[in-house]
Protein backbone atom coordinates (compact mmCIF):
# COMPACT_ATOMS: atom_id res chain seq x y z
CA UNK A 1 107.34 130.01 90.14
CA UNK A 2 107.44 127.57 87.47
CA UNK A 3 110.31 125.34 89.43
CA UNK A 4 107.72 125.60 92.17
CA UNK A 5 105.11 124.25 90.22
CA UNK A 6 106.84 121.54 88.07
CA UNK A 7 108.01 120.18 91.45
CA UNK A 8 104.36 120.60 92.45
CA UNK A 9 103.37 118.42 89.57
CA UNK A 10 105.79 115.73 90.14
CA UNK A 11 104.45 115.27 93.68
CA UNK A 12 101.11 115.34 92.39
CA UNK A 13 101.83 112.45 90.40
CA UNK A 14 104.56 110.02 91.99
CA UNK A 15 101.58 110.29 95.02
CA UNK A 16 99.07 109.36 92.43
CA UNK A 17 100.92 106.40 91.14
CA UNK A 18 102.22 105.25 95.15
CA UNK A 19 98.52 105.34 96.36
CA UNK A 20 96.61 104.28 92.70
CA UNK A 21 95.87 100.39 93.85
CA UNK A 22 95.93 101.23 97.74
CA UNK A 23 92.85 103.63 96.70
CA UNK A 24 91.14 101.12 94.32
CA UNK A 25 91.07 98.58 97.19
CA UNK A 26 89.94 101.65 100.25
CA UNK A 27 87.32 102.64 97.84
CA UNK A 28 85.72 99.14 96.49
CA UNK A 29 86.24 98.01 99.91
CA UNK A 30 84.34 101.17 101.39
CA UNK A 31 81.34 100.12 98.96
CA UNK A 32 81.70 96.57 100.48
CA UNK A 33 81.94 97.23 104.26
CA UNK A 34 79.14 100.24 103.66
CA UNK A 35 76.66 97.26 102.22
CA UNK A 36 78.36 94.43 104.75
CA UNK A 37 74.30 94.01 105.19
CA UNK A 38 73.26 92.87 102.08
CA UNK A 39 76.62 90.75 101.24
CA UNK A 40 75.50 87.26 102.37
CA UNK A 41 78.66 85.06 103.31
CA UNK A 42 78.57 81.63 104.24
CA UNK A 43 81.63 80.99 106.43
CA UNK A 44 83.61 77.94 105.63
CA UNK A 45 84.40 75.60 108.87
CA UNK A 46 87.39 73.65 109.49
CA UNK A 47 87.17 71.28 113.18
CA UNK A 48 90.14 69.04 113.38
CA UNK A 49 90.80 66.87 116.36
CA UNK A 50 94.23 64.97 117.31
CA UNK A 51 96.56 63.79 120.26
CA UNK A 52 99.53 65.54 121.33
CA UNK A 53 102.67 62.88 121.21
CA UNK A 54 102.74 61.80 124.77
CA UNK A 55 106.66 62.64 124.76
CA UNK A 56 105.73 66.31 123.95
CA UNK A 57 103.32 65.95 126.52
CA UNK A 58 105.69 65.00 129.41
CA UNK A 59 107.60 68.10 128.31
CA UNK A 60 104.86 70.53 128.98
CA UNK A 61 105.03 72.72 132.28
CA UNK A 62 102.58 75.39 133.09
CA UNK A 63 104.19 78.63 132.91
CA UNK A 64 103.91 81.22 136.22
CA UNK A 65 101.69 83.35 134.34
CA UNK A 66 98.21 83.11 132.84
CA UNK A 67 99.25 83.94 129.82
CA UNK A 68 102.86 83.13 128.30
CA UNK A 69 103.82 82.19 124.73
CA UNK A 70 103.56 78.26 123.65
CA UNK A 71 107.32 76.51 124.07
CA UNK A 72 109.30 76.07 121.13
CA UNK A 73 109.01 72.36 120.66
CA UNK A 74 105.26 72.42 121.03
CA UNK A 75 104.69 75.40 118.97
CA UNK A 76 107.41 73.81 116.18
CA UNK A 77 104.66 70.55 116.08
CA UNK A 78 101.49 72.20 115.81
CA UNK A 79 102.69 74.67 112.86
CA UNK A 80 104.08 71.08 110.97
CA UNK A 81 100.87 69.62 112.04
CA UNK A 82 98.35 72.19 111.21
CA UNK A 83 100.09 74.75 108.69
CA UNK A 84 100.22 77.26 111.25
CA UNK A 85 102.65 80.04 112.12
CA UNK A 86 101.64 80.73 115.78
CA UNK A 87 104.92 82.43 116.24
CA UNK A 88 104.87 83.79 119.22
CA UNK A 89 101.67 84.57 119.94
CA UNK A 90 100.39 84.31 123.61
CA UNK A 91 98.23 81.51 124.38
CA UNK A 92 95.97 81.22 127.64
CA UNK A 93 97.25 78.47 130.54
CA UNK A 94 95.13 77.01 132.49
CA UNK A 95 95.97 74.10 135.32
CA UNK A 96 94.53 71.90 132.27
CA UNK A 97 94.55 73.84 129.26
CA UNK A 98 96.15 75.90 127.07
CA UNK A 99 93.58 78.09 124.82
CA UNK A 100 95.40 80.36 121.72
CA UNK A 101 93.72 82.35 119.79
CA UNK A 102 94.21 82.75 115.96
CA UNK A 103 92.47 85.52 114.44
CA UNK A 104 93.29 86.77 110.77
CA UNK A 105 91.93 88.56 108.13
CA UNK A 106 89.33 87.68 106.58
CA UNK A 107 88.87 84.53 109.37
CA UNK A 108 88.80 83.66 112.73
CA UNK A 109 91.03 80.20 114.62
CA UNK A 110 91.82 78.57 117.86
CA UNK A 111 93.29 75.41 119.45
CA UNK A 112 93.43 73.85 122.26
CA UNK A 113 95.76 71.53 124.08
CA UNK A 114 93.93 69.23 126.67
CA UNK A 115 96.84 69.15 129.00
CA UNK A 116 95.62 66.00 130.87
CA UNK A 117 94.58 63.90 127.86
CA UNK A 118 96.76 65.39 125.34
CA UNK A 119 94.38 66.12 123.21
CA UNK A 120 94.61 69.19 120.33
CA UNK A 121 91.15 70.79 119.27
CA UNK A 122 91.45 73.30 116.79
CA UNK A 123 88.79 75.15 114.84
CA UNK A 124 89.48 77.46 111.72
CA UNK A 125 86.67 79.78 110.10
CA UNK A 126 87.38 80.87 106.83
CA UNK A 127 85.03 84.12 105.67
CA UNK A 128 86.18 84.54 102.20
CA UNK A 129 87.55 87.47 99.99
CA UNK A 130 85.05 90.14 100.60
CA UNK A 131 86.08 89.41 104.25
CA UNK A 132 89.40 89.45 103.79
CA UNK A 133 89.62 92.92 101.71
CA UNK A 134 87.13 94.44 104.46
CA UNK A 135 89.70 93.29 107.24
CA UNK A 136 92.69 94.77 105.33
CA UNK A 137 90.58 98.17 105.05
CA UNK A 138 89.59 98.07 108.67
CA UNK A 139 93.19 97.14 109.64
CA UNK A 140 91.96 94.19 111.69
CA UNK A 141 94.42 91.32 112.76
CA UNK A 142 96.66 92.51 109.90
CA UNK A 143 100.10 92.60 111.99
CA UNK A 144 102.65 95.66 112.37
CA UNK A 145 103.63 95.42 108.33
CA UNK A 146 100.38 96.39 107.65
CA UNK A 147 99.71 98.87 110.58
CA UNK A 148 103.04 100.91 108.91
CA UNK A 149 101.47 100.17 105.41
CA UNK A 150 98.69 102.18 106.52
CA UNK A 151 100.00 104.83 107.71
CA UNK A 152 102.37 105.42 104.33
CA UNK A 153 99.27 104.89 102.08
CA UNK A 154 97.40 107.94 104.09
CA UNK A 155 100.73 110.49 104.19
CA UNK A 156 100.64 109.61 100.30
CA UNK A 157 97.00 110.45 99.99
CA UNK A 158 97.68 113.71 102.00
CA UNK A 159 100.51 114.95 99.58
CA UNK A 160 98.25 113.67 96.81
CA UNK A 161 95.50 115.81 97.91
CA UNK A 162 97.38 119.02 99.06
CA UNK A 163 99.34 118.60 95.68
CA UNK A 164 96.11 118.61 93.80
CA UNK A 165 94.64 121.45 95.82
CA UNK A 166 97.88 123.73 94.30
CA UNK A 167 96.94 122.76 91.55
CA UNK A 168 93.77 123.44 91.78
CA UNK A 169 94.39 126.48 92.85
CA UNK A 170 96.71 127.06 90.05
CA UNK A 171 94.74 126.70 86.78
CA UNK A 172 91.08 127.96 88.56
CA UNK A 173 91.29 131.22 86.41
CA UNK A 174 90.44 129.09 83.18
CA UNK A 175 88.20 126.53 85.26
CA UNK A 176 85.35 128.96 86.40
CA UNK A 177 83.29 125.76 87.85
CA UNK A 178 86.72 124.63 89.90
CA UNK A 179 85.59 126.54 93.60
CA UNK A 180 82.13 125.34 93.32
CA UNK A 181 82.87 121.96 92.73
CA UNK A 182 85.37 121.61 95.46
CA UNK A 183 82.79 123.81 97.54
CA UNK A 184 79.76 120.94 96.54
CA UNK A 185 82.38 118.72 98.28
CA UNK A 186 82.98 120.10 101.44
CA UNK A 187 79.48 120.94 101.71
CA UNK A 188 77.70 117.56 101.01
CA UNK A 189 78.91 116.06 103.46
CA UNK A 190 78.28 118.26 105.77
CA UNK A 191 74.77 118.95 105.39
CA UNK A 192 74.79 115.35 105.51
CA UNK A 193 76.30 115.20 108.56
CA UNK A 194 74.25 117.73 110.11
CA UNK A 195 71.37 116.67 109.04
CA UNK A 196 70.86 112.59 108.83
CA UNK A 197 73.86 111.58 111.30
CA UNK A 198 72.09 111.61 114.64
């Protein structure tokens, strides 16, 4: 019994210390997004105009599909030219235009390629911080590191939780107000639920 509970305990805590920051920023950022309302943010606006070199130009074919990745060469010039990492990311064709979209957190940006005039139109909306943490929480246009990050942080928070709950359970003999307390917080929300969630 007191193997079981010692490894218990060092669950309890190696979860603590794995999810510590990841809940910091879930729970400030739950106070943020919950209050999105009254958090004023001016967005900050980039617009950037420039021609394509014509030899690139000459070198661009429309693909077969609507949408297809930008070639290599072109998409090598616009991430020099624009500190951009479009990667391969799939961009819209059009007889004449290409449209690619650029969302990220805490932002929004697209370009586009005039395919007749060569011209490059891009456009790059910068929300700030409180945007940016409420994007990470929300998961939005965070990539597949991130997606798996996720998922990690929330198995943690499980074996933190369960791990807790043993231990709970464990030293509620000398903690008469333990049961009530985790009672008051299944049934809060609840009666919340029931009650003012329509």
């Amino acid at each position: 019994m007191a193997l079981w509970l010692g490894t218990v305990r060092q669950w309890h805590w190696i979860s603590s210390a794995l999810c510590l920051v990841g809940m910091l920023l879930f729970a400030i950022t739950g106070i943020t997004l919950n209050h999105a309302a009254q958090i004023s943010v001016k967005p900050r606006v980039e617009n950037r105009e420039f021609a394509l070199p014509e030899e690139l130009l000459q070198t661009l074919q429309i693909p077969a599909e609507e949408k297809a990745p930008l070639p290599t060469q072109l998409a090598s010039w616009l991430d020099g030219e624009l500190n951009l990492s479009t990667g391969t990311r799939m961009a819209e064709w059009s007889e004449d235009e290409i449209y690619l979209s650029l969302p990220r957190p805490g932002g929004d940006a697209w370009l586009s390629v005039d395919l007749a005039a060569g011209a490059v139109f891009f456009e790059s909306t910068d929300r700030g911080w409180i945007s940016y943490l409420n994007d990470l929480h929300k998961g939005r246009n965070t990539g597949t590191a991130w997606f798996w990050f996720i998922d990690f942080f929330a198995a943690a928070c499980v074996v933190f939780c369960i791990t807790g709950l043993v231990l709970l359970y464990r030293h509620a003999g000398s903690r008469p107000t333990t049961w009530p307390l985790v009672a008051l917080g299944l049934v809060v929300p609840m009666v919340l639920a029931l009650l003012f969630i329509h």
